[in-house]
N, C-alpha and C. Protein backbone atom coordinates (compact mmCIF):
# COMPACT_ATOMS: atom_id res chain seq x y z
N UNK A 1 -6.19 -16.72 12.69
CA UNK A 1 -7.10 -16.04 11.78
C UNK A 1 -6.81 -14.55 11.65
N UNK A 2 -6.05 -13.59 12.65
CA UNK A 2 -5.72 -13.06 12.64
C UNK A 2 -4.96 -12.46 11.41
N UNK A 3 -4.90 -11.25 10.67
CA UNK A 3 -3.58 -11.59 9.82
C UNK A 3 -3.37 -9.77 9.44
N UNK A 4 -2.14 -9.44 9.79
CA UNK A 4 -1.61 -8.01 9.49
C UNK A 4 -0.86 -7.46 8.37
N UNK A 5 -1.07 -7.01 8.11
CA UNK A 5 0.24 -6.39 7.02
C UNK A 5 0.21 -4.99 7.15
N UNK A 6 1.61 -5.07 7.25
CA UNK A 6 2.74 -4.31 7.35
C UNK A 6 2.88 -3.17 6.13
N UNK A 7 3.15 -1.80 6.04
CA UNK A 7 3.25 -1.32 4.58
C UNK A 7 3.83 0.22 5.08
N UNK A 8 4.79 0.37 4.00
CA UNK A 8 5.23 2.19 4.04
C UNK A 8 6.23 2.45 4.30
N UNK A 9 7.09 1.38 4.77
CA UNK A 9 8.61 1.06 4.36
C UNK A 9 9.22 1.59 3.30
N UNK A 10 11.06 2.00 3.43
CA UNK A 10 11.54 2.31 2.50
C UNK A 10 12.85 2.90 2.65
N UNK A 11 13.49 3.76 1.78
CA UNK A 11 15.35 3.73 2.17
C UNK A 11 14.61 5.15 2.23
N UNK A 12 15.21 5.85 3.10
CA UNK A 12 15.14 7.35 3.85
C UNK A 12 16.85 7.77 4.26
N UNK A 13 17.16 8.97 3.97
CA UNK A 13 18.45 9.18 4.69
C UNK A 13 18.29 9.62 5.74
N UNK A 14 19.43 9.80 6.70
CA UNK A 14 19.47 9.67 7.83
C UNK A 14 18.59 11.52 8.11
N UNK A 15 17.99 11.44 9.34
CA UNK A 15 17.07 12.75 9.45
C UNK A 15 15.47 13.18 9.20
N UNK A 16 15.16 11.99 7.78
CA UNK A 16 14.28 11.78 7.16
C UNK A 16 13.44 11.56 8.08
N UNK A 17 11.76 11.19 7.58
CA UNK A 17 10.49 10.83 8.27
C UNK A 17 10.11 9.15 7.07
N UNK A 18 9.37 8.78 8.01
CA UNK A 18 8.84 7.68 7.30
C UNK A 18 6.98 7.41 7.83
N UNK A 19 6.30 7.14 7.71
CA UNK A 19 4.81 6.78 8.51
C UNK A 19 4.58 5.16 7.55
N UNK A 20 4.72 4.65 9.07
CA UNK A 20 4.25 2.89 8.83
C UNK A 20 2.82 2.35 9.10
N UNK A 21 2.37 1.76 8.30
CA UNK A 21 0.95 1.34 8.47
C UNK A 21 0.97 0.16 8.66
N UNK A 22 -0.06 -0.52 9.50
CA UNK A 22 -0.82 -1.93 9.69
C UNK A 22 -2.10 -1.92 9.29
N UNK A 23 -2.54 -2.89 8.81
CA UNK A 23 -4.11 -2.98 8.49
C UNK A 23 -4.40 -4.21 8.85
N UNK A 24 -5.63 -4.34 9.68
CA UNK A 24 -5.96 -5.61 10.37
C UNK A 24 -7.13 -6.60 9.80
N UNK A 25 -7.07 -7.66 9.63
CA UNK A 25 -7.79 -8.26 8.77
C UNK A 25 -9.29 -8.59 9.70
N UNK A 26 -9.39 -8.17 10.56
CA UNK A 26 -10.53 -7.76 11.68
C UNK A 26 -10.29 -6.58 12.43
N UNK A 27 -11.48 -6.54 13.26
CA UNK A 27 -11.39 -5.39 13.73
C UNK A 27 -10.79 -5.65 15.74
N UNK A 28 -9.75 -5.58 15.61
CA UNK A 28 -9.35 -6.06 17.23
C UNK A 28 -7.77 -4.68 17.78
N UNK A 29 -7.89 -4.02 17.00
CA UNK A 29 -7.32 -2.36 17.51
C UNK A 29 -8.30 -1.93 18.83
N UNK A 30 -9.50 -2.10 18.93
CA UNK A 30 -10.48 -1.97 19.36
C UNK A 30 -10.27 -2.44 21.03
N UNK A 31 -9.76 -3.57 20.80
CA UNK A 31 -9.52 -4.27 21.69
C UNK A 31 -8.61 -4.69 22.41
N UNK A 32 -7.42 -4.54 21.69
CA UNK A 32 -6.34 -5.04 22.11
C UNK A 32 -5.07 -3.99 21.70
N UNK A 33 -4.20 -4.15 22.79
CA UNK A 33 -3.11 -3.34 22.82
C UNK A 33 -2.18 -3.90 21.65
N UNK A 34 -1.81 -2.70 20.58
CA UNK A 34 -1.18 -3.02 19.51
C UNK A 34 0.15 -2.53 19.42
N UNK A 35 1.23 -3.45 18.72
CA UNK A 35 2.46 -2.77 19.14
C UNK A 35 3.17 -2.82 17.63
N UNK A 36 4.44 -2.08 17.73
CA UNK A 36 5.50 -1.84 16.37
C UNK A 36 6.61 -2.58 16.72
N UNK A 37 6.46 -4.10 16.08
CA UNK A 37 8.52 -4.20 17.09
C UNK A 37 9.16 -3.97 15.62
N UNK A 38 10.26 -4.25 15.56
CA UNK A 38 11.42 -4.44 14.68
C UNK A 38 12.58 -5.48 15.02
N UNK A 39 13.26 -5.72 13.70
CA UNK A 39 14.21 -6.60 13.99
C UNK A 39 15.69 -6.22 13.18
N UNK A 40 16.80 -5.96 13.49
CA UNK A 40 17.61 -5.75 12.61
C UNK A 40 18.52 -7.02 12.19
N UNK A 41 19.44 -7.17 11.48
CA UNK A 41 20.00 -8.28 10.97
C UNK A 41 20.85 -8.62 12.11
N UNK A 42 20.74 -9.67 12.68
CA UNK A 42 21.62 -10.04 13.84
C UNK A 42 21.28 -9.82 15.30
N UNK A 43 20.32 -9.02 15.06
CA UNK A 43 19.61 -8.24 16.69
C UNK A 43 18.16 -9.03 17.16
N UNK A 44 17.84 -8.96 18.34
CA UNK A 44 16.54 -9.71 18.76
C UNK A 44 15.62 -8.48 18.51
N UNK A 45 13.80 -9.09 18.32
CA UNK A 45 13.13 -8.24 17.69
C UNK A 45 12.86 -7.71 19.24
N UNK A 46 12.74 -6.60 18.90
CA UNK A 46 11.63 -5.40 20.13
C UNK A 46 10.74 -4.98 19.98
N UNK A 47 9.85 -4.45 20.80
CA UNK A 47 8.70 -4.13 20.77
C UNK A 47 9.62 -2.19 20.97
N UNK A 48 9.02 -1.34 19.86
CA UNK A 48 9.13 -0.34 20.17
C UNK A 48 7.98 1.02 20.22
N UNK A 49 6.96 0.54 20.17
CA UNK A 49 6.45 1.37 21.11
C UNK A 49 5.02 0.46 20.68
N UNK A 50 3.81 0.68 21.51
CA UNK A 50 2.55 0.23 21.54
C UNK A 50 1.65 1.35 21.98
N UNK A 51 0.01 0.81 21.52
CA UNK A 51 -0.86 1.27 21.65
C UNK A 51 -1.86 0.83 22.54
N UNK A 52 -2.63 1.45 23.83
CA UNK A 52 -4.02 0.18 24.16
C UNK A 52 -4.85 0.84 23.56
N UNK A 53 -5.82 0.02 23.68
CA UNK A 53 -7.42 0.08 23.27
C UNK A 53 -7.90 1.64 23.90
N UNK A 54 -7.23 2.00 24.91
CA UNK A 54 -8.05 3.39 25.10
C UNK A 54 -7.20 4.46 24.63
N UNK A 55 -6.16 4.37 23.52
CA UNK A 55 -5.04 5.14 23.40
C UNK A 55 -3.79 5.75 24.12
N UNK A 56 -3.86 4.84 25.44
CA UNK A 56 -2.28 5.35 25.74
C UNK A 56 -1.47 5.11 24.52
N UNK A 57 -0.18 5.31 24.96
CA UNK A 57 0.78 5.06 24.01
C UNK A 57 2.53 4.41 25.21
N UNK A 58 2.98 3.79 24.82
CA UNK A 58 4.45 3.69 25.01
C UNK A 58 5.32 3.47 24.23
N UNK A 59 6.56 4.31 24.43
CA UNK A 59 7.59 3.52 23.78
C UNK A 59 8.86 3.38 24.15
N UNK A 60 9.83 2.18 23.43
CA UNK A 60 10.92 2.18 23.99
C UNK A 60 12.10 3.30 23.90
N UNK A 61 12.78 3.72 24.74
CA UNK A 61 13.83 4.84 25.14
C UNK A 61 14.76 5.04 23.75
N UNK A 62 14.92 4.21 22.92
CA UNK A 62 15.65 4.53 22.05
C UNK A 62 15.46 5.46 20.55
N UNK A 63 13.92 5.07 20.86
CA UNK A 63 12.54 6.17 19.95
C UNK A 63 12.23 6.88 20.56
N UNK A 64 11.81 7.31 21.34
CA UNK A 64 11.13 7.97 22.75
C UNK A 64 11.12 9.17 21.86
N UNK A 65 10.43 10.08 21.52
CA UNK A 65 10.41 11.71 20.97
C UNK A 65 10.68 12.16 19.41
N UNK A 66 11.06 10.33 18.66
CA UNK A 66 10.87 10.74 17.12
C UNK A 66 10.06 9.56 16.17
N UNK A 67 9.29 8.89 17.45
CA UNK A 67 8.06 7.84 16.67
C UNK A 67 7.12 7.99 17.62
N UNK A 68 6.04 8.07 16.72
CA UNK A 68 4.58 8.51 17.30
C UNK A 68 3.61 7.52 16.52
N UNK A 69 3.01 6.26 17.82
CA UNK A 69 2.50 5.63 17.70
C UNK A 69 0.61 5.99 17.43
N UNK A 70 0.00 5.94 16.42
CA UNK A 70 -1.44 6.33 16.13
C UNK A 70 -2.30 5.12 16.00
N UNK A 71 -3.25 5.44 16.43
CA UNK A 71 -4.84 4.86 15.52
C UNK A 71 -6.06 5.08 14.71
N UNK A 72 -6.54 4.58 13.72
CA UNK A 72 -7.51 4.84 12.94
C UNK A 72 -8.80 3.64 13.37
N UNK A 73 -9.35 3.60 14.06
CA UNK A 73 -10.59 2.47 14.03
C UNK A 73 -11.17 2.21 13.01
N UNK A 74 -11.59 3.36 12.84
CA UNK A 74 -12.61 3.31 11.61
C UNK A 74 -12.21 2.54 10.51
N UNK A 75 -11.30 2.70 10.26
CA UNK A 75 -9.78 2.15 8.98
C UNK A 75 -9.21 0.82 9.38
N UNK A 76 -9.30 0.63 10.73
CA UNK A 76 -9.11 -0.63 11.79
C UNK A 76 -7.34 -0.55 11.18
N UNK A 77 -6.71 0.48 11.38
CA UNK A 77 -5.27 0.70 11.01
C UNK A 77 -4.19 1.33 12.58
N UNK A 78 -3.35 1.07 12.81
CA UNK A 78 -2.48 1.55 13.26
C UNK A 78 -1.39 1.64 12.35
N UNK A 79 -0.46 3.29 13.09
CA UNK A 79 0.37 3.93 12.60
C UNK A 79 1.44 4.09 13.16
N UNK A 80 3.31 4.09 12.63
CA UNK A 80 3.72 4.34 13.18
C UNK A 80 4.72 5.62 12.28
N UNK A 81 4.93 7.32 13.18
CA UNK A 81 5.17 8.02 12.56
C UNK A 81 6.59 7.97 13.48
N UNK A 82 7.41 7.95 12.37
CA UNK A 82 9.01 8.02 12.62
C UNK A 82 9.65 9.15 12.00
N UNK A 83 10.21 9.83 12.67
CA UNK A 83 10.31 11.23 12.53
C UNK A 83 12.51 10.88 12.61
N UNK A 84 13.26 11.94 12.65
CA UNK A 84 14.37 12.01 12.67
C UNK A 84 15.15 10.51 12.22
N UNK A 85 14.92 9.95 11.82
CA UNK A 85 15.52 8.50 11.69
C UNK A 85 17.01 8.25 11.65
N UNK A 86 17.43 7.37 11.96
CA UNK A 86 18.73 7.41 11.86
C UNK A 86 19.23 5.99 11.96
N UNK A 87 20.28 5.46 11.47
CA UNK A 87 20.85 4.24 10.74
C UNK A 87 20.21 3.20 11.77
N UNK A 88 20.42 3.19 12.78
CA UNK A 88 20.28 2.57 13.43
C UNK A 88 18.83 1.86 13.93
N UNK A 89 17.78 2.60 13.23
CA UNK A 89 16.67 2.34 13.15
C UNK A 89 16.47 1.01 11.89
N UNK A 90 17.27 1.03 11.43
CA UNK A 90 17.08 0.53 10.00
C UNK A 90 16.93 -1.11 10.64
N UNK A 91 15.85 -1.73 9.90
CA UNK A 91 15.14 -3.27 10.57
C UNK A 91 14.06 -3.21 10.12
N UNK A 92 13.45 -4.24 10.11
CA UNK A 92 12.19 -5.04 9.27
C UNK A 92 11.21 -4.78 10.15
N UNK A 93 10.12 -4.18 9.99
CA UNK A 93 8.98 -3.28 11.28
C UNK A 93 7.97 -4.23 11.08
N UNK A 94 7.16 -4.87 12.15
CA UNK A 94 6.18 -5.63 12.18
C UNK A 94 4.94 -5.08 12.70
N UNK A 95 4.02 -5.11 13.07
CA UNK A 95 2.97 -4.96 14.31
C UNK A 95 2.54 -6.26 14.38
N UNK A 96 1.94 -6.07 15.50
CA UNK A 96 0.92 -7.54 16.04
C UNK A 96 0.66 -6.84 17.93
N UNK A 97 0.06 -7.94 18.34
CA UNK A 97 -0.58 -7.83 20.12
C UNK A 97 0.75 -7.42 20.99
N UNK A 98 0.61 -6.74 21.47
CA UNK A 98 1.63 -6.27 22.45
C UNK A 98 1.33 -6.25 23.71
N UNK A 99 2.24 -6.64 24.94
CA UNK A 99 3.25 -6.95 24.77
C UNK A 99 3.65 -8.96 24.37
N UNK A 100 2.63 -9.29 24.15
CA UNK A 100 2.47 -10.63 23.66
C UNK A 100 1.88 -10.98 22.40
N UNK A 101 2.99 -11.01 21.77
CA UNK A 101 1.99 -11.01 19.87
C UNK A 101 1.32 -12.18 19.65
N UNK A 102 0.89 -12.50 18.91
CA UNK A 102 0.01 -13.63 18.12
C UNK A 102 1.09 -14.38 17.49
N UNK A 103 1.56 -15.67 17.65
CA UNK A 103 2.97 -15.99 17.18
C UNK A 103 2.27 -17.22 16.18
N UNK A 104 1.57 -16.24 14.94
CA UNK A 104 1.50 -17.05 13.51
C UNK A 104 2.28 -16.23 12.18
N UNK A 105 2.25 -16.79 11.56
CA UNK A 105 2.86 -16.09 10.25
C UNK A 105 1.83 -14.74 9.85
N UNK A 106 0.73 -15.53 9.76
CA UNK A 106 -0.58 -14.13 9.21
C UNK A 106 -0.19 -13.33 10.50
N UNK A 107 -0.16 -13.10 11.59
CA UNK A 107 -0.40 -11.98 12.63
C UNK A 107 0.72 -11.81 12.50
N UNK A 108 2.26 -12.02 12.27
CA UNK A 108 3.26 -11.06 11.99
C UNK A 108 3.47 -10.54 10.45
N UNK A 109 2.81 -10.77 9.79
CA UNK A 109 3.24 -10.48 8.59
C UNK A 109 4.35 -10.99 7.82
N UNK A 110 4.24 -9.92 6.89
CA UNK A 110 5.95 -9.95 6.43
C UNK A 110 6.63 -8.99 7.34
N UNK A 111 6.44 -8.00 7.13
CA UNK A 111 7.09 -6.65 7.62
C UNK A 111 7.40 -6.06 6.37
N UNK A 112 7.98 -4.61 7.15
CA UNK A 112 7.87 -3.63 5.66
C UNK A 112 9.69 -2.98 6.47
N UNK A 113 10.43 -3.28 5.08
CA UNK A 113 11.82 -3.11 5.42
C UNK A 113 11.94 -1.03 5.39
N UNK A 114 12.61 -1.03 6.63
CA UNK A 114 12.92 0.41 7.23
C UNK A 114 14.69 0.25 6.78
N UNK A 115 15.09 0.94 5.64
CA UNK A 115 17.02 1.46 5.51
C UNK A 115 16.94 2.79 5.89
N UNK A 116 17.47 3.18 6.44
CA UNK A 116 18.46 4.42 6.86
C UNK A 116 19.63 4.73 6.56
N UNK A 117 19.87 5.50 5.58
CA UNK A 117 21.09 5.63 4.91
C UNK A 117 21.45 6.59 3.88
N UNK A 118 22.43 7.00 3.97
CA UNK A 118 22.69 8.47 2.83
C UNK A 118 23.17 7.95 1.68
């Protein structure tokens, strides 16, 4: 019942910023630790960085200092702000439950395609 979508995707050149949104079709940001994975063509998806319910934040080493994971309650939205980007970022960005997602179609979405490229 769950169901996310993904939005704010787009081709950026390399250096660029991007800010990715989720919007939750309930209100469970609240509650549950929310995460950003990605997947690139050929690569297994990751979880790269997450949120809990009381706002920590983590993320994986390869973002670490140019994506900044946010929340909006009120908006029942999480954010992910990607700052310096670079090719290698480039992959299909999801959210859902972290570090254990909701493994339906509605709780992953589509995703919102991230290119990096000049």
């Amino acid at each position: 019942q769950v169901q996310l979508v993904e939005s704010g995707g787009g081709l950026v050149q390399p250096g660029g910023s991007l800010r990715l949104s989720c919007a939750a079709s309930v209100r469970i940001f609240s509650l549950y630790t929310m995460g950003w994975y990605r997947q690139a063509p050929g690569k297994q998806r990751e979880l790269v960085a997450s949120i809990t319910s009381g706002g920590s934040t983590n993320y994986a080493d390869s973002v670490k200092g140019r994506f900044t994971i946010s929340r909006d309650t009120a908006k029942n939205t999480v954010y992910l702000q990607m700052n310096s980007l670079k090719p290698e970022d480039t992959a299909v960005y999801y959210c859902n439950v972290a570090p254990f997602p909701i493994a339906t179609s509605r709780a992953w979405g589509q995703g919102t395609q991230v290119t990096v490229s000049s």
